[in-house]
C-alpha atoms as a PDB file:
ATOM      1  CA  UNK A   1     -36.275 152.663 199.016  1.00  0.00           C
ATOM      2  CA  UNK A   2     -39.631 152.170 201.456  1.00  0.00           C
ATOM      3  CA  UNK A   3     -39.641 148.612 199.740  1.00  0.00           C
ATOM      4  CA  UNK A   4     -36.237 147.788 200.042  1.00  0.00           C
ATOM      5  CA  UNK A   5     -36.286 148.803 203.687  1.00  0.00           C
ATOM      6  CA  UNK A   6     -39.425 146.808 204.360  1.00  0.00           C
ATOM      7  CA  UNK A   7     -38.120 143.440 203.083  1.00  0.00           C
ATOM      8  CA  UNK A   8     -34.861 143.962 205.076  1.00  0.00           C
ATOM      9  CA  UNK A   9     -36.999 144.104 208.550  1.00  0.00           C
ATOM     10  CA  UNK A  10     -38.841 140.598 207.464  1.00  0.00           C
ATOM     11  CA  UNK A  11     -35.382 139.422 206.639  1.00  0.00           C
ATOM     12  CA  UNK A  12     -34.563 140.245 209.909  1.00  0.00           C
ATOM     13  CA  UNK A  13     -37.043 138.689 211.501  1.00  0.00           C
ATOM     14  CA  UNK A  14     -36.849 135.391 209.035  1.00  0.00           C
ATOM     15  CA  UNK A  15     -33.551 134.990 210.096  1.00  0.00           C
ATOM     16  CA  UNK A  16     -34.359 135.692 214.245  1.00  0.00           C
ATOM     17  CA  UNK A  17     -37.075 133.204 213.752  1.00  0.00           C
ATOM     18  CA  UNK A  18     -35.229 130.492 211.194  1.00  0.00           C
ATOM     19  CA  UNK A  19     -36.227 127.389 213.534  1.00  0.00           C
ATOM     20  CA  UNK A  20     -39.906 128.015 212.372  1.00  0.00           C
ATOM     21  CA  UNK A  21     -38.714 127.924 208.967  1.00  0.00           C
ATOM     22  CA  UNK A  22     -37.420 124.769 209.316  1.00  0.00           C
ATOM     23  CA  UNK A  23     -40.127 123.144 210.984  1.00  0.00           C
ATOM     24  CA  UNK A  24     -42.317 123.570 208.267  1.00  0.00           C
ATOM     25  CA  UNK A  25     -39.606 122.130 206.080  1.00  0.00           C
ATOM     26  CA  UNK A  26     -39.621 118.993 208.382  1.00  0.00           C
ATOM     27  CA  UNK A  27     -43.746 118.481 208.161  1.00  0.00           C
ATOM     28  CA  UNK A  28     -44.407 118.054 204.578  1.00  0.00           C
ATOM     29  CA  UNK A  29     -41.262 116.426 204.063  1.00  0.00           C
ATOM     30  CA  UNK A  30     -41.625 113.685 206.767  1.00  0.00           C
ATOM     31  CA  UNK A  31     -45.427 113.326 205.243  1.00  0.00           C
ATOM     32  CA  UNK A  32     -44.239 112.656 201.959  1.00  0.00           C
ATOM     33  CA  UNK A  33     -41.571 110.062 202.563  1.00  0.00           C
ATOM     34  CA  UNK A  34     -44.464 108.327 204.634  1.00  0.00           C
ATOM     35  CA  UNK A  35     -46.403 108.341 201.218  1.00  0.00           C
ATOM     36  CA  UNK A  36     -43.319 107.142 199.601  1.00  0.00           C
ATOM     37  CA  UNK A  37     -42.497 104.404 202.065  1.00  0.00           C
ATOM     38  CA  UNK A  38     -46.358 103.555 201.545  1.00  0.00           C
ATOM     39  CA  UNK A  39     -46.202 102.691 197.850  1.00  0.00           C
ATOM     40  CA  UNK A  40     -42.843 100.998 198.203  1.00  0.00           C
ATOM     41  CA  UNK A  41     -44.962  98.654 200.533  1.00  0.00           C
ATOM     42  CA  UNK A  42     -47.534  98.139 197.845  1.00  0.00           C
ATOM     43  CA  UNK A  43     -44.962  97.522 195.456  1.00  0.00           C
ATOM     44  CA  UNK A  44     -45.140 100.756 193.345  1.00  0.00           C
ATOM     45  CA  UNK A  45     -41.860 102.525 194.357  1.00  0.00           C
ATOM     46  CA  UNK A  46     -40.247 103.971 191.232  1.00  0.00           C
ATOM     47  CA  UNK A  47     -38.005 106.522 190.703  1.00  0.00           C
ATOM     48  CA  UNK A  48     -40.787 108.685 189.421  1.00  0.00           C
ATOM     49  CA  UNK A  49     -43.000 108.271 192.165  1.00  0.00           C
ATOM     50  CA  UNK A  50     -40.041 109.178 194.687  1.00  0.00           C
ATOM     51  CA  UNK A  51     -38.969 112.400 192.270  1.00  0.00           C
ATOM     52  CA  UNK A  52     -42.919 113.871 192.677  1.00  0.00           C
ATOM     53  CA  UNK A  53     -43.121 113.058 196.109  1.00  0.00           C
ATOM     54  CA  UNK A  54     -39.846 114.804 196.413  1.00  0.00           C
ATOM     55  CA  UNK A  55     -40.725 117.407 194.275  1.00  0.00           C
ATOM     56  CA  UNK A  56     -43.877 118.184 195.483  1.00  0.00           C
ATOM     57  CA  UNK A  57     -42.102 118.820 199.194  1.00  0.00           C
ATOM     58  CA  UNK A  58     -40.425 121.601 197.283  1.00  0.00           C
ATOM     59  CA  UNK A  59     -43.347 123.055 195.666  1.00  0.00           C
ATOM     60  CA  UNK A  60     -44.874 123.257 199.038  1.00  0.00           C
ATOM     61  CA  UNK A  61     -42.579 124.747 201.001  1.00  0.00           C
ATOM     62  CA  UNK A  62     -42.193 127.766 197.712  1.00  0.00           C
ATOM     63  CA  UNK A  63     -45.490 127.967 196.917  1.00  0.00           C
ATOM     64  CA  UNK A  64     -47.741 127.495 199.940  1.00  0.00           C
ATOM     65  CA  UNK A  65     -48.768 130.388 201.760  1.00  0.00           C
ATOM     66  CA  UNK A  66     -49.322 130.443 205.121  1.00  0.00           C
ATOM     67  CA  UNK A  67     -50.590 134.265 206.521  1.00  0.00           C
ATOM     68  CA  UNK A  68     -54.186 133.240 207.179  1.00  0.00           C
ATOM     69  CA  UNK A  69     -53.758 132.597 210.860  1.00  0.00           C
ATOM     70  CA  UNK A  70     -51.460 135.641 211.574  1.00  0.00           C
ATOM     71  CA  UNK A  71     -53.976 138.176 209.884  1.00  0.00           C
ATOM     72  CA  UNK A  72     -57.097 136.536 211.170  1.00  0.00           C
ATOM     73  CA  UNK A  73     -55.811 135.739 214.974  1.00  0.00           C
ATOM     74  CA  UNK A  74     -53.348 138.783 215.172  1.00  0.00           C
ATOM     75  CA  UNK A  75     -54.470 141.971 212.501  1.00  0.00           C
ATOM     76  CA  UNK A  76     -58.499 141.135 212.912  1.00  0.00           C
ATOM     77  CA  UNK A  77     -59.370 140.131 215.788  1.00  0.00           C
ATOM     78  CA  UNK A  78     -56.516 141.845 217.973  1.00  0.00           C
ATOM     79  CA  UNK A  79     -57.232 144.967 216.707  1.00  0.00           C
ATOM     80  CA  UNK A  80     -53.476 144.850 215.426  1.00  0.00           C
ATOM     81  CA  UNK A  81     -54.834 145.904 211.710  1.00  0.00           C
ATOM     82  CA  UNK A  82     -55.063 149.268 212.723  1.00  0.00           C
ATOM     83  CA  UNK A  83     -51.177 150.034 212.427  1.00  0.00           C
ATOM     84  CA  UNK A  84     -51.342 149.090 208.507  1.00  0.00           C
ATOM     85  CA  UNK A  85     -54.072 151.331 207.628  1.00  0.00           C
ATOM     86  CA  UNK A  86     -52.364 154.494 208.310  1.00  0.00           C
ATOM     87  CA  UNK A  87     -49.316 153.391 206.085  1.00  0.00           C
ATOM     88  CA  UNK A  88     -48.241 154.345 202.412  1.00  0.00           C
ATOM     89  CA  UNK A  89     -49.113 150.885 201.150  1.00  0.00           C
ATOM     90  CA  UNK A  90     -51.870 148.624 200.752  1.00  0.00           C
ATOM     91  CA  UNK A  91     -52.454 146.213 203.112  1.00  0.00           C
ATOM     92  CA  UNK A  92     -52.227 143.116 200.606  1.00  0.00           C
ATOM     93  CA  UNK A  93     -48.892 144.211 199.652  1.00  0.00           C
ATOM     94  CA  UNK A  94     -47.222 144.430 203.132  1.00  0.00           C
ATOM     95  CA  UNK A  95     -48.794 140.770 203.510  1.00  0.00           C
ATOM     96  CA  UNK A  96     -47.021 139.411 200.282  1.00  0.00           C
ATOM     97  CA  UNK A  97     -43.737 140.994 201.129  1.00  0.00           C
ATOM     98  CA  UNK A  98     -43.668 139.645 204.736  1.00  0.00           C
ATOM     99  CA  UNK A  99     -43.861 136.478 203.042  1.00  0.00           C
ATOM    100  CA  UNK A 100     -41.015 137.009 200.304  1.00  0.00           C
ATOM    101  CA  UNK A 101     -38.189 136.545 203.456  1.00  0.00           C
ATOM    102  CA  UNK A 102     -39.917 132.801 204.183  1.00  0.00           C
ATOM    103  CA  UNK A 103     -40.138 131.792 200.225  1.00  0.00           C
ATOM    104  CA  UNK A 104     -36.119 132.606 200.010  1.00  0.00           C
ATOM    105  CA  UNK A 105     -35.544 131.079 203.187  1.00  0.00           C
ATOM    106  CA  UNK A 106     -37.564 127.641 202.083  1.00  0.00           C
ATOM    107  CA  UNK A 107     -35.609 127.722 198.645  1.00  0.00           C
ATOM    108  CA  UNK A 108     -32.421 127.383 200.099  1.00  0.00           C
ATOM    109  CA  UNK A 109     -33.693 125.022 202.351  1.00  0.00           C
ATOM    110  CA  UNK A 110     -35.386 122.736 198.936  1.00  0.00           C
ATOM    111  CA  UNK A 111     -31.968 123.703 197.212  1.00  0.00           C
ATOM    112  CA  UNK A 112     -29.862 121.809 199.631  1.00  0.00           C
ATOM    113  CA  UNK A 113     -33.084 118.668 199.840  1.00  0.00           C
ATOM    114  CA  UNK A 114     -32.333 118.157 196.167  1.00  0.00           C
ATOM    115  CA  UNK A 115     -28.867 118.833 196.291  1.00  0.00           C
ATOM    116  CA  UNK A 116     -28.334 116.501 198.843  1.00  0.00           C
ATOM    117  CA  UNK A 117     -30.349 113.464 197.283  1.00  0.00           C
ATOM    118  CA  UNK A 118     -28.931 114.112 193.782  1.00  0.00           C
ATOM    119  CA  UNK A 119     -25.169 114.002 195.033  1.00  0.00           C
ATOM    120  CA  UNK A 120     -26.672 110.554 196.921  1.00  0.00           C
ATOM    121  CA  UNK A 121     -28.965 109.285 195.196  1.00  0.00           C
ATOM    122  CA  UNK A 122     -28.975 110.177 191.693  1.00  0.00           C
ATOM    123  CA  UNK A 123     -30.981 107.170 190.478  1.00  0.00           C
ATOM    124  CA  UNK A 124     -33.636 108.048 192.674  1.00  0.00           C
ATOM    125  CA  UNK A 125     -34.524 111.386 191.235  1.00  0.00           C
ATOM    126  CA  UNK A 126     -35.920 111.875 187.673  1.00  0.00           C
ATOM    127  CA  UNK A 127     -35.774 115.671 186.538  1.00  0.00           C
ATOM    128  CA  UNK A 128     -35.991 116.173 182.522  1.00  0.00           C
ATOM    129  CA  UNK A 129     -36.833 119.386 182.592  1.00  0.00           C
ATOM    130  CA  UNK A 130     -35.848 121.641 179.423  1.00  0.00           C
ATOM    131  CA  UNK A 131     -33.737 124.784 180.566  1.00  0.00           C
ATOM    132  CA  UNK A 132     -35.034 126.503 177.891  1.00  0.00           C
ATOM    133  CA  UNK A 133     -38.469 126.315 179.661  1.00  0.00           C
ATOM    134  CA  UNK A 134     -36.827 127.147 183.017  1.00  0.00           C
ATOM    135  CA  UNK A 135     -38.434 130.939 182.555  1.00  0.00           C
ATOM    136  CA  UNK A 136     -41.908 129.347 182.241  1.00  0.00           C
ATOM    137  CA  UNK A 137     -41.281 127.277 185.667  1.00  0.00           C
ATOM    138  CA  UNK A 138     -40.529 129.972 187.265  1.00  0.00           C
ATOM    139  CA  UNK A 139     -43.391 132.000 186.122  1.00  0.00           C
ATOM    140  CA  UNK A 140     -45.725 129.072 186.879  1.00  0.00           C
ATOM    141  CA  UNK A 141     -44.059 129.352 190.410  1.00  0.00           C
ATOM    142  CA  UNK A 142     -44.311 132.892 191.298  1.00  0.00           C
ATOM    143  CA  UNK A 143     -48.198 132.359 190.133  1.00  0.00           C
ATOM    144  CA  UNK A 144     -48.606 129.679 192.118  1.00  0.00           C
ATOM    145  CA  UNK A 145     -47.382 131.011 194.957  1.00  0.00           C
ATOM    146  CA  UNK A 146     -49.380 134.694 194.828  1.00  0.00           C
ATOM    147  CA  UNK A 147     -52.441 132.528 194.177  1.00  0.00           C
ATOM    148  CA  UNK A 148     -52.042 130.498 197.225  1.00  0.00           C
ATOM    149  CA  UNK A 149     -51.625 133.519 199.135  1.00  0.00           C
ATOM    150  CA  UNK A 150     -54.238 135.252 197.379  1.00  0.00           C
ATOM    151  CA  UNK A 151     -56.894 132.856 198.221  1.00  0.00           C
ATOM    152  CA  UNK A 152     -55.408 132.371 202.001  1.00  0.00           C
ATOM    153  CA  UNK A 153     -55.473 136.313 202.692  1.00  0.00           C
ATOM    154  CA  UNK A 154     -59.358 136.302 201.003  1.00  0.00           C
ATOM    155  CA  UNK A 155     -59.785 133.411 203.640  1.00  0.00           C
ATOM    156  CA  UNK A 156     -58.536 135.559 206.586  1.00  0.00           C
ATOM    157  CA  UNK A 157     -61.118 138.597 205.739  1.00  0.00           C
ATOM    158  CA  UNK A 158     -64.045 136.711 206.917  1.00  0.00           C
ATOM    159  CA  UNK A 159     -62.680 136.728 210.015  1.00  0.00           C
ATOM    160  CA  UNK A 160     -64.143 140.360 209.442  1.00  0.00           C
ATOM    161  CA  UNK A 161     -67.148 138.827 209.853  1.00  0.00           C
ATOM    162  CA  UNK A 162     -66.859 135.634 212.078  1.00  0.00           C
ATOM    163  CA  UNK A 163     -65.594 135.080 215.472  1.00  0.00           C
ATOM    164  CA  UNK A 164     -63.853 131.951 214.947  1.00  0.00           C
ATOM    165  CA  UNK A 165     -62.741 130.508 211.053  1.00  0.00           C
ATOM    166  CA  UNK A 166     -60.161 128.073 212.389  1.00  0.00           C
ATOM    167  CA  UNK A 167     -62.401 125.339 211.793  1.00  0.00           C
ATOM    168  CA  UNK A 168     -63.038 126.440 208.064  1.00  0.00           C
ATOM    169  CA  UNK A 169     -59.386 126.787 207.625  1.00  0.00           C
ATOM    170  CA  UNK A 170     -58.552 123.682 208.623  1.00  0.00           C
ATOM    171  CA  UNK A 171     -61.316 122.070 206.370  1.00  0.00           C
ATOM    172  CA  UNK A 172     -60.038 124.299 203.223  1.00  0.00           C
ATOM    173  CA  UNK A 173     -56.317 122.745 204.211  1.00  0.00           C
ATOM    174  CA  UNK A 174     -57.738 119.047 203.866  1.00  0.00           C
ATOM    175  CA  UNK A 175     -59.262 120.241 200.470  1.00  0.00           C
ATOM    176  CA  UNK A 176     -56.329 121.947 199.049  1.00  0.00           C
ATOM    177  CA  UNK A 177     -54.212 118.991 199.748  1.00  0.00           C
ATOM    178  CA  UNK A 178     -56.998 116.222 198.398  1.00  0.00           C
ATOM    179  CA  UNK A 179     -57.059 118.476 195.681  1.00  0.00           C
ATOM    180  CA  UNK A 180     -53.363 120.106 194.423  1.00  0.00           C
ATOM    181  CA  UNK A 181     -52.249 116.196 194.429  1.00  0.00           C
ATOM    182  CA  UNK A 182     -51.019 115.995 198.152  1.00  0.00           C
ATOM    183  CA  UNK A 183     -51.857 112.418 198.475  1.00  0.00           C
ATOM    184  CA  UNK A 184     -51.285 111.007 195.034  1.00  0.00           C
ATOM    185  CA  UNK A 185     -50.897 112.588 191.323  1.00  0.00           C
ATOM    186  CA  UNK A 186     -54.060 113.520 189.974  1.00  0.00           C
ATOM    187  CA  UNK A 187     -54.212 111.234 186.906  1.00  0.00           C
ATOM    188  CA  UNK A 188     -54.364 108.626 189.738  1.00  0.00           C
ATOM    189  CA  UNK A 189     -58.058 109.880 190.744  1.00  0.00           C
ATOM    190  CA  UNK A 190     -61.143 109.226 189.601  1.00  0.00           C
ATOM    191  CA  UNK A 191     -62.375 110.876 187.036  1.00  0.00           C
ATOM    192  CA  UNK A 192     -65.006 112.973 189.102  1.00  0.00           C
ATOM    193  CA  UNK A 193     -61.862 114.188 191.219  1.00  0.00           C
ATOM    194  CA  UNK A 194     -59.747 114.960 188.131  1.00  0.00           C
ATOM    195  CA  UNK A 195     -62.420 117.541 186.832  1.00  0.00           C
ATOM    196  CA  UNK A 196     -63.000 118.642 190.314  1.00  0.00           C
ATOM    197  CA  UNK A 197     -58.908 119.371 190.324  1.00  0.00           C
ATOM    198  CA  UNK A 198     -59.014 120.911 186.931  1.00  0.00           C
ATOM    199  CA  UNK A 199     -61.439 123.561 187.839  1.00  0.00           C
ATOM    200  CA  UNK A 200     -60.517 124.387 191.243  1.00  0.00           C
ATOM    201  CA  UNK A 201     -57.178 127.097 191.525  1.00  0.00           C
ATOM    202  CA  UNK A 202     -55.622 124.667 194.223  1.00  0.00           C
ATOM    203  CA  UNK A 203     -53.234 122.219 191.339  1.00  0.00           C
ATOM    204  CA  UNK A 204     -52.563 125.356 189.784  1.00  0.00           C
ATOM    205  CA  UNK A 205     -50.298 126.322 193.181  1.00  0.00           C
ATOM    206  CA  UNK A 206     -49.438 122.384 193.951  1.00  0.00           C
ATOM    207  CA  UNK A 207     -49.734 119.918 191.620  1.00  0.00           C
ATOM    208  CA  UNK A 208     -48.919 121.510 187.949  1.00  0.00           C
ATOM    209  CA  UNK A 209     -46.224 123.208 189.826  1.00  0.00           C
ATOM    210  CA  UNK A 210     -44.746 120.002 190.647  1.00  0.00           C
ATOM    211  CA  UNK A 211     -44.969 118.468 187.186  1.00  0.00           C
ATOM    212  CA  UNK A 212     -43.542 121.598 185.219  1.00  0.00           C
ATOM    213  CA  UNK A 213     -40.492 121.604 187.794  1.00  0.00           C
ATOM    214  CA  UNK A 214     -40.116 117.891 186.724  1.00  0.00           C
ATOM    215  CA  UNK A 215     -40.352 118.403 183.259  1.00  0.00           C
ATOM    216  CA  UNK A 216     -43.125 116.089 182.116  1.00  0.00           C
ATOM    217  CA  UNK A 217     -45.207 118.772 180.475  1.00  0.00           C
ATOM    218  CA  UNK A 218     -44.643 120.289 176.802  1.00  0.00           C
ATOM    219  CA  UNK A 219     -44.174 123.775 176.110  1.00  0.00           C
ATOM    220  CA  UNK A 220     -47.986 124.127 175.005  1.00  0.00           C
ATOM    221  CA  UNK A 221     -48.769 122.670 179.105  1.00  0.00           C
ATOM    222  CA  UNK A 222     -46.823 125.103 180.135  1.00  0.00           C
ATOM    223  CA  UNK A 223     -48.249 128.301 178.846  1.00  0.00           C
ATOM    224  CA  UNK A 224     -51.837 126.440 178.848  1.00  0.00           C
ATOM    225  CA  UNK A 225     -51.166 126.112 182.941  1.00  0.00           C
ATOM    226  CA  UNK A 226     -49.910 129.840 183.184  1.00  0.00           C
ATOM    227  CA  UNK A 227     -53.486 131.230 181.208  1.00  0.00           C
ATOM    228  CA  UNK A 228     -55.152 129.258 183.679  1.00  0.00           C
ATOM    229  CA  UNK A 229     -53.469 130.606 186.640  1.00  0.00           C
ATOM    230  CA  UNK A 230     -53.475 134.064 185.323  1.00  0.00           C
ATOM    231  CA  UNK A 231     -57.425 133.607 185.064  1.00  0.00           C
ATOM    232  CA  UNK A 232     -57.514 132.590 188.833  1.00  0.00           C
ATOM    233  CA  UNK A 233     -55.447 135.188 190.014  1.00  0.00           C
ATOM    234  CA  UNK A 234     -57.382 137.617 188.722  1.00  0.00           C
ATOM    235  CA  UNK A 235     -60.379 136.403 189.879  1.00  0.00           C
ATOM    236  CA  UNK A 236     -59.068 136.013 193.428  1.00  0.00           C
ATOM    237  CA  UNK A 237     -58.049 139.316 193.275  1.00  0.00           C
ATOM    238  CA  UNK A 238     -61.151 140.967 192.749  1.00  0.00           C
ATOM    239  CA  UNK A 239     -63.042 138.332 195.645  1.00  0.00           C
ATOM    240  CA  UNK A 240     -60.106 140.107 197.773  1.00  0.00           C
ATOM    241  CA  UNK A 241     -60.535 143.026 197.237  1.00  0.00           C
ATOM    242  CA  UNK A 242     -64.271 143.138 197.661  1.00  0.00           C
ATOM    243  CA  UNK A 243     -63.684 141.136 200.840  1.00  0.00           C
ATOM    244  CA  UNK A 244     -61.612 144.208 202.251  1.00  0.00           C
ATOM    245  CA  UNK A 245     -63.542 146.811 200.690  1.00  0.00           C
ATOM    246  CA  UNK A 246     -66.622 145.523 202.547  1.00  0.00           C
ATOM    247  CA  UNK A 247     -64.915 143.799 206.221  1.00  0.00           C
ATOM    248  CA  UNK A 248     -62.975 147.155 207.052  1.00  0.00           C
ATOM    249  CA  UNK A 249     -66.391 148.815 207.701  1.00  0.00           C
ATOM    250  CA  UNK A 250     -66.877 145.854 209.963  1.00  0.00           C
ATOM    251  CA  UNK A 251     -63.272 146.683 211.693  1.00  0.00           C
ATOM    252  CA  UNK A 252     -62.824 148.229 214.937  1.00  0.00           C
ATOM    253  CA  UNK A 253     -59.415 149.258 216.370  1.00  0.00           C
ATOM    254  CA  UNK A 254     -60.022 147.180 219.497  1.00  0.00           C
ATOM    255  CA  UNK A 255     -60.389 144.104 217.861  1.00  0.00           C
ATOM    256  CA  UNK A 256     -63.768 141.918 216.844  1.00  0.00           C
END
């Protein structure tokens, strides 16, 4: 019951704060029809470059995490921290269900995007996806997403250590975007970049996302992208929770 209680408060407070939900619907879609507009002036605008573009505004907004500046600004350095470490529940867990409210809110919200441009547009959208793989999207989705969020909380513990990460944070935004196929797709890099991709965990929670939701990759892709991710995430898990074994002995109830 605890857990069903718990997401019902960051309901409530999804829903008393829904502007800010849409907002960050409004960024990374207005970015990505500026990247679409951009190729229809170079004389590339297809229907499948408008479909990733499209769907990689969805993957974003259900798979990008965004608790790093709340737990470094607010739960470290506030002192605020303090009020989780007396509770039932580990602290990583009361992170990743605060964030369960904003991933249902931004699905409705990428429902009615495709909705809309599929009742409009229907030429302009390019979806084969299976059903019968619809499972292994989804799985490839939830993964994404706790790996974003995974790596983004690890991020925020070093505020254990350092006054100010904001800069950092902002430079590992510009590299998770170069590299989960923000600007372009990735066989569109160079061939350094492309193995750079490959081996970082940042496609895994953008860019393969995208392409399994638009059905371009076989079965053996999909379960090939899901070892891969399940080898990140638990990887990311232990950095985490060494990070937080090791920065709450740095933590003082006052703050840094």
């Amino acid at each position: 019951m605890k857990w069903i209680r718990m997401l019902g408060l960051y309901f409530e407070r999804v829903f008393e704060y829904r502007l800010r939900s849409l907002i960050w619907l409004m960024l990374p879609l207005i970015n990505n029809f500026t990247l679409i507009l951009f190729w229809n002036g170079a004389g590339m605008n297809t229907p499948a470059i408008t479909t990733y573009y499209i769907l990689m505004t969805v993957g974003g907004l259900l798979t990008t995490s965004h608790c790093e500046f709340e737990v470094s600004d607010v739960d470290i350095k506030q002192g605020q921290l303090v009020n989780y470490l007396t509770k039932p529940i580990s602290y990583y867990w009361v992170q990743l269900l605060s964030e369960v409210p904003y991933r249902v809110m931004q699905a409705i919200y990428a429902s009615i995007i495709i909705g809309f441009l599929l009742f409009f547009f229907p030429r302009s959208l390019i979806i084969s996806l299976n059903l019968l793989y619809l499972p292994l999207v989804l799985v490839i989705f939830i993964l994404g997403y706790t790996l974003s969020f995974t790596f983004k909380l690890s991020l925020a513990y070093l505020s254990f250590w350092f006054k100010d990460i904001h800069g950092l944070m902002e430079l590992t935004t510009i590299a998770i975007i170069i590299f989960s196929g923000g600007i372009m797709p990735l066989p569109w890099y160079p061939q350094v970049l492309q193995t750079i991709s490959n081996i970082l965990p940042f496609a895994y929670s953008g860019y393969y996302c995208t392409v399994a939701l638009q059905g371009i990759v076989p079965l053996s892709g999909l379960l090939g992208i899901i070892a891969i991710q399940g080898v990140w995430l638990a990887l990311l898990l232990l950095i985490n929770r060494m990070l937080w074994m090791n920065g709450i002995k740095e933590f003082t109830a006052v703050g840094q």
